[in-house]
Protein backbone atom coordinates (compact mmCIF):
# COMPACT_ATOMS: atom_id res chain seq x y z
CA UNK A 1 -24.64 -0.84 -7.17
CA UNK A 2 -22.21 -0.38 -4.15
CA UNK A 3 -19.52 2.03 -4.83
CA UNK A 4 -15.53 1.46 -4.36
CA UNK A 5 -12.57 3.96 -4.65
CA UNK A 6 -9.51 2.67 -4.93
CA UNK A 7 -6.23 4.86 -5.00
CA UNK A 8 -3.26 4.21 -7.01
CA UNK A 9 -4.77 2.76 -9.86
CA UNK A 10 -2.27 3.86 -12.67
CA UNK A 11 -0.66 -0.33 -12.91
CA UNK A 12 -0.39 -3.29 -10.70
CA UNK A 13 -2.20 -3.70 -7.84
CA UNK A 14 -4.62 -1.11 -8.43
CA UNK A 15 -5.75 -1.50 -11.54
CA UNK A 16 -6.12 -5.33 -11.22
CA UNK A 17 -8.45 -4.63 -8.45
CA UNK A 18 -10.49 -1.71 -10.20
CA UNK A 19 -10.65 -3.83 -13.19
CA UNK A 20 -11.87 -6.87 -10.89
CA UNK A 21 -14.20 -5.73 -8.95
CA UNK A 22 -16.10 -3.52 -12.06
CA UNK A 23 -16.15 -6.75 -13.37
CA UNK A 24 -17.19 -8.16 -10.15
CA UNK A 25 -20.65 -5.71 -10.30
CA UNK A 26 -19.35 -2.34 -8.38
CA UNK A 27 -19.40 0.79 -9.47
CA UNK A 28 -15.46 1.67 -9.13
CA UNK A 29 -13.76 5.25 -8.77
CA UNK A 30 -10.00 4.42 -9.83
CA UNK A 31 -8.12 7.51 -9.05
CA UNK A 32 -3.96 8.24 -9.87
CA UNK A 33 -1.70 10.88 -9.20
CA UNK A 34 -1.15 11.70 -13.00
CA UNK A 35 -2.91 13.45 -15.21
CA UNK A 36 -2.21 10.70 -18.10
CA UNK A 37 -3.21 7.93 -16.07
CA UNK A 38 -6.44 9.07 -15.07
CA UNK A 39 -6.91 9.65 -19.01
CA UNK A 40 -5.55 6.22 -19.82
CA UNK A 41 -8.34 4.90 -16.65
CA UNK A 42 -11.31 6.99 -18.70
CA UNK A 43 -10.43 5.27 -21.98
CA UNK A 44 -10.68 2.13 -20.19
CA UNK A 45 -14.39 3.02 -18.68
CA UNK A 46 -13.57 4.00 -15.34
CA UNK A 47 -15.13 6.88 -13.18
CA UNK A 48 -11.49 8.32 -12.63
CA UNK A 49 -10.08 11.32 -10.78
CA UNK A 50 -6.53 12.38 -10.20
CA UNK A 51 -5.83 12.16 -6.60
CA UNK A 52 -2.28 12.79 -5.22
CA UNK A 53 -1.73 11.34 -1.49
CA UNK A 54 1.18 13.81 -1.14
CA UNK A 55 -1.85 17.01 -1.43
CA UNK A 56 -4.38 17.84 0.98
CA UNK A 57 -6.11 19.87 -1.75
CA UNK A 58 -5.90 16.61 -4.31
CA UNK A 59 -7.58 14.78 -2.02
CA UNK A 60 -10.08 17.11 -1.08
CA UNK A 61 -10.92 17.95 -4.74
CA UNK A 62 -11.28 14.26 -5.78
CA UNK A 63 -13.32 13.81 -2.94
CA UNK A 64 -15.84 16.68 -3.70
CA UNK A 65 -16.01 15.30 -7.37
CA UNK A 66 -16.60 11.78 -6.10
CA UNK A 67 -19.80 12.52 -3.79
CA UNK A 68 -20.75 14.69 -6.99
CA UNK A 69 -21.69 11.65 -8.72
CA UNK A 70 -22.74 9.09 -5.53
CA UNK A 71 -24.52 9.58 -2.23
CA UNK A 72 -21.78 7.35 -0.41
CA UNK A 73 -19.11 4.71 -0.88
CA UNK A 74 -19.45 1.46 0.19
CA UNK A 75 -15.58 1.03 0.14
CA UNK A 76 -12.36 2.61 0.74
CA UNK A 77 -9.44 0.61 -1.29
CA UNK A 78 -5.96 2.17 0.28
CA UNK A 79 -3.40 0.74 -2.26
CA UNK A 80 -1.96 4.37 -3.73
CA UNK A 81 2.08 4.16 -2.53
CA UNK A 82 5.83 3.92 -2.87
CA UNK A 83 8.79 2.58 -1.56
CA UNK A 84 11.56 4.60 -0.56
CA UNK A 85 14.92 2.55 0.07
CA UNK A 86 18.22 3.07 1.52
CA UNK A 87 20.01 2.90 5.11
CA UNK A 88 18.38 5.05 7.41
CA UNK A 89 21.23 7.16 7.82
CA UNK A 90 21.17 8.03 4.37
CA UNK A 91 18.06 9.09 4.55
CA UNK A 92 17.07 12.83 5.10
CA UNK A 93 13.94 14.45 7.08
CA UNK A 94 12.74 15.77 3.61
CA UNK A 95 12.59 12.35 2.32
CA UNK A 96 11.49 10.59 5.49
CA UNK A 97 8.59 13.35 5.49
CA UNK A 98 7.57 13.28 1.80
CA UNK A 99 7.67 9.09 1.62
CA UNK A 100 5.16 9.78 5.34
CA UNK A 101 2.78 11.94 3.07
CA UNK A 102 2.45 9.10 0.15
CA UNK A 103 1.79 6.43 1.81
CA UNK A 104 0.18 7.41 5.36
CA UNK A 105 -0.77 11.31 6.25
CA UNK A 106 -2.61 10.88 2.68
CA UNK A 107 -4.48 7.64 3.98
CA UNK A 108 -5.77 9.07 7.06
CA UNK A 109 -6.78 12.21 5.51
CA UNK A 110 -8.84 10.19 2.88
CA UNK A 111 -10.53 8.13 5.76
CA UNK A 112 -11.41 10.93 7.59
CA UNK A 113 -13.26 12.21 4.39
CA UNK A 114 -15.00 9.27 3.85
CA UNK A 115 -16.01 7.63 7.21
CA UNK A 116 -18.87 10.19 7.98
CA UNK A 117 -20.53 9.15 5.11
CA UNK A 118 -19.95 5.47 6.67
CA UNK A 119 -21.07 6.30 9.64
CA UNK A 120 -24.12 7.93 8.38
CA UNK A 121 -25.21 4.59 6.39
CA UNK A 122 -23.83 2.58 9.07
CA UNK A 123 -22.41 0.30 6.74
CA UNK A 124 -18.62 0.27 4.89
CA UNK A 125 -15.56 -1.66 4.15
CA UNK A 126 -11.88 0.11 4.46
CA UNK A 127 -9.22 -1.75 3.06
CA UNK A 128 -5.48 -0.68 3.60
CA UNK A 129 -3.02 -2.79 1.10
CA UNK A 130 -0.29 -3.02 3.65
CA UNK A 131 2.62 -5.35 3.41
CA UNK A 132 4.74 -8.13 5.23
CA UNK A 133 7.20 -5.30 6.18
CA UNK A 134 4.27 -3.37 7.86
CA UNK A 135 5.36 -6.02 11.29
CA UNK A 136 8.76 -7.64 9.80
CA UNK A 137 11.47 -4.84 9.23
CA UNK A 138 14.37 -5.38 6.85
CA UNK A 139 17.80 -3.53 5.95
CA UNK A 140 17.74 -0.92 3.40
CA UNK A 141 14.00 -0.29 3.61
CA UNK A 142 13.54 2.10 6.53
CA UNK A 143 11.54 4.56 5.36
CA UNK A 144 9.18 2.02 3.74
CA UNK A 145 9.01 -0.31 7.00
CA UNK A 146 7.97 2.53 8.77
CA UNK A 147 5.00 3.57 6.80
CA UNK A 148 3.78 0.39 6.43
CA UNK A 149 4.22 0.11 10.32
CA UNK A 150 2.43 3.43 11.13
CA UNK A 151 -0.70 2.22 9.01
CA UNK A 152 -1.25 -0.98 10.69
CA UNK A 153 -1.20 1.14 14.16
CA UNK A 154 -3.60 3.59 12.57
CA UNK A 155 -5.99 0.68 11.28
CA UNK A 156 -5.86 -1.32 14.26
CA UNK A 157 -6.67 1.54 16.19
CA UNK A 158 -9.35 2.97 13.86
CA UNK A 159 -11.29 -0.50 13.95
CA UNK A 160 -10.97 -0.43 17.61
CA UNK A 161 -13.09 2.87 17.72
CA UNK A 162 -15.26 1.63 15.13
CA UNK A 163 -16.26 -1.57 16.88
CA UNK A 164 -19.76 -0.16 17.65
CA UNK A 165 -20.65 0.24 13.92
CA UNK A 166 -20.79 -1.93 11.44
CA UNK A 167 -18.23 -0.65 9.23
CA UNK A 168 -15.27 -3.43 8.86
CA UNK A 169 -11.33 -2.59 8.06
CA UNK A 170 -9.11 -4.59 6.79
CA UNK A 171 -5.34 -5.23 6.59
CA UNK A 172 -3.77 -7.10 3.61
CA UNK A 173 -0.03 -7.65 3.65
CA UNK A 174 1.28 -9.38 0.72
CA UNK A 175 5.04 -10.52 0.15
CA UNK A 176 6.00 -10.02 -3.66
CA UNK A 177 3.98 -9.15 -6.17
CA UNK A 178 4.20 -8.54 -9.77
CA UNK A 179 4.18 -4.77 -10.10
CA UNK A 180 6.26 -1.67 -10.79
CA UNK A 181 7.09 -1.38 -7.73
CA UNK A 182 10.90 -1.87 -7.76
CA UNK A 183 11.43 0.31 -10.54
CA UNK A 184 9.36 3.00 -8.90
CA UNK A 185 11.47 2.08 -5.81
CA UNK A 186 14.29 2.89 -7.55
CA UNK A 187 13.84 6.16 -8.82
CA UNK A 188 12.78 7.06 -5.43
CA UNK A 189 16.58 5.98 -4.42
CA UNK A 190 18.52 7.60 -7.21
CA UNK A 191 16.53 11.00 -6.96
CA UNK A 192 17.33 10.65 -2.77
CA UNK A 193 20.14 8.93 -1.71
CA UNK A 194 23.67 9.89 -2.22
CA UNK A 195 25.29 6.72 -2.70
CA UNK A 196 28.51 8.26 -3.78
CA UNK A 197 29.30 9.33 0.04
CA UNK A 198 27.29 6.06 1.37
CA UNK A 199 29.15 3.70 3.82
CA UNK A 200 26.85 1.16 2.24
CA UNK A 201 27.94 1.42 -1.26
CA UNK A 202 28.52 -2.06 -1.77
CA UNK A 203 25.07 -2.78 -0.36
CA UNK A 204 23.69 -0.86 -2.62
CA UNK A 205 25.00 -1.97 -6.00
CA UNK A 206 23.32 -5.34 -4.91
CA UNK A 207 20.45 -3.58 -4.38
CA UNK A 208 20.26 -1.75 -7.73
CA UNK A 209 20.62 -4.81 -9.64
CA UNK A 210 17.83 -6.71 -7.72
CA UNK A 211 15.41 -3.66 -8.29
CA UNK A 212 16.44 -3.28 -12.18
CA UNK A 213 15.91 -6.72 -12.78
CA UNK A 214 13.23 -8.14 -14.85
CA UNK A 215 13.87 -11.64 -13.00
CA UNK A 216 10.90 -12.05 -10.74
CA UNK A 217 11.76 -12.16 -7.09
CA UNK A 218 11.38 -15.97 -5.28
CA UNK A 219 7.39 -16.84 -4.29
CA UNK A 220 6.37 -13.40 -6.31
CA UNK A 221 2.89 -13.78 -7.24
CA UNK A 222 0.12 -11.99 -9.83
CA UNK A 223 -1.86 -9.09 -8.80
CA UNK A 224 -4.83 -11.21 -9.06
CA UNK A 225 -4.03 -12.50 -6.03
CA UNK A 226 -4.91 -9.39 -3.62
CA UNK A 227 -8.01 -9.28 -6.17
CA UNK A 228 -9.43 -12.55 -4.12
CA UNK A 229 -8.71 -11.03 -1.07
CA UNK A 230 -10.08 -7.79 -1.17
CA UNK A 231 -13.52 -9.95 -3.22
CA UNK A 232 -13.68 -11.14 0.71
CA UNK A 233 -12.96 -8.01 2.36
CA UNK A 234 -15.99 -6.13 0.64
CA UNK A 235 -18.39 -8.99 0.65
CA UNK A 236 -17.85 -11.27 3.72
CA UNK A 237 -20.40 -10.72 6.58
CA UNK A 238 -17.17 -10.68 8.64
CA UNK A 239 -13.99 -9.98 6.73
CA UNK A 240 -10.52 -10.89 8.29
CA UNK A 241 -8.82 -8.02 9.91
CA UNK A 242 -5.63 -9.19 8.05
CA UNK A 243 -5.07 -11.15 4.97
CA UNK A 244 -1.57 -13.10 4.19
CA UNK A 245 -0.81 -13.11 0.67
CA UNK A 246 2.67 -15.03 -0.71
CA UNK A 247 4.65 -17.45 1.11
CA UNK A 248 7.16 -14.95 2.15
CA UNK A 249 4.68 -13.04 4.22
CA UNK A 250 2.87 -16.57 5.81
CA UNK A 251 6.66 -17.94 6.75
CA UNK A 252 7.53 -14.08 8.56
CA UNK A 253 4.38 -14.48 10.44
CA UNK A 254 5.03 -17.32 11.89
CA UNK A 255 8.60 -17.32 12.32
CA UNK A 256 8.23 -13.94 14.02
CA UNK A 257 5.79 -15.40 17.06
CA UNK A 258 7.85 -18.06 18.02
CA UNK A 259 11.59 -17.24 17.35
CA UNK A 260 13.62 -14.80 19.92
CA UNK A 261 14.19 -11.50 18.44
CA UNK A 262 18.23 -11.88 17.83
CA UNK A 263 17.97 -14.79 15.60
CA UNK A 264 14.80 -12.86 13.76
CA UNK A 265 17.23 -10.66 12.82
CA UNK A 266 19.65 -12.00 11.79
CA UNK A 267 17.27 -14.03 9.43
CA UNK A 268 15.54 -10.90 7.97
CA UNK A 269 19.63 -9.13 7.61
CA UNK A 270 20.17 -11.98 5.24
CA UNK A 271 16.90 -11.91 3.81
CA UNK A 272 17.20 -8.22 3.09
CA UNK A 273 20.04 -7.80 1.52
CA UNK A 274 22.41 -6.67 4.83
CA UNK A 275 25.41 -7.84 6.76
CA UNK A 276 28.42 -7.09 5.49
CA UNK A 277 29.40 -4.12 3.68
């Protein structure tokens, strides 16, 4: 039985795809960065660990207890994250620097623990749930943007210096998905952004009442979706180094190879929620 961990596993994305893919035959370590959530994961029959991508030690120790119990992973599942929103200007270094330790200085730590086992078998899939803003960027999502960014330059370089072995990564950038990820997004902004003294006030109340909404944004799809992706990713003799998921991210993809760069922006300003304030 090949063996998968998969961070962020607490809702969403991550726990459709460690409930999939048990189901689906593998032997799945769902970790989570609370203690309650890697009790709810145990109750549910999961090998689970709490691993917090903001902590060097959390990953180490989650790692250690991990190759307790297997010899080596077959897969890496990167989906543990957040979204940090608000104008870049409103954004401090603290927050820039803790929303960098989520979502990638805890992803290439976590790779670096597991590839020599990879290496040693020869043999390994690493996944990285990225996103159509990890190569579009839109307004009020800096911080965000630029994680997702910095991961697809780590992966695509990573698989570059892996190309003699016959361990496969994989990127897969979905659009909207049904998740907590808005409301997570915005606690993130009320706990970091002082919209009181924000030039972008009016930008923002938009943008609260789009992230509090239950109304499901246009093309959003289920979490099942990445599910059938990441099926591929792990089992295809030669996975695709990126996956498309939701119309939104398919329509950016192309729209961004063959339209000049001005009129891409002003598309993705209107798209995201900017212009005017």
């Amino acid at each position: 039985m090949q063996a998968v961990l998969i961070t962020g596993c607490s809702s969403g994305i991550g726990l459709c795809l460690a409930q999939g893919l048990k189901q689906a035959g593998y032997r799945v370590f769902a970790t989570a960065r609370k203690t309650q959530d890697v009790e709810m994961l145990i109750q549910l029959g999961f090998d689970s660990y709490q691993l917090d991508l903001s902590s060097s030690k959390s990953i180490k120790q989650a790692t250690k207890a991990i190759y307790k119990q297997v010899n080596e992973l077959y897969g890496l599942i990167h989906n543990g994250a957040y979204g940090q929103v608000g104008a870049l200007e409103d954004v401090s270094r603290k927050t820039l620097e803790a929303q960098f330790q989520a979502n990638v200085f805890g992803w290439h730590e976590l790779t670096n623990l597991v590839l020599p086992g990879m290496k040693c078998a020869n043999s390994g899939r690493i996944i990285y749930l990225s996103s159509v803003l990890g190569f579009v960027a839109m307004p009020f999502r800096g911080p965000y943007n630029a994680s997702k960014f910095a991961i697809e330059g780590l992966a695509d370089t990573l698989r570059l210096e892996l190309m003699n072995t016959n361990i496969q990564l994989s990127l897969i950038q979905p659009g909207p998905i049904e998740s907590k990820f808005r409301i997570n997004a915005y606690l993130a902004f009320k706990d970091n952004i002082d919209m009181k003294n924000s030039d972008y006030q009016s930008n923002y109340k938009k943008m609260i009442e789009r992230l509090k909404s239950d109304k499901l944004a246009d093309y959003t799809l289920p979490a099942e979706s990445i599910l059938k992706c990441t099926l591929h990713a792990l089992r295809s003799p030669k996975a695709k180094i990126r996956y498309w998921v939701t119309f939104p991210t398919k329509l950016f993809a192309v729209l961004k190879r063959i339209l000049p760069s001005r009129i891409m922006d002003k598309i993705l300003v209107q798209a995201g929620g900017g212009g005017k304030r």
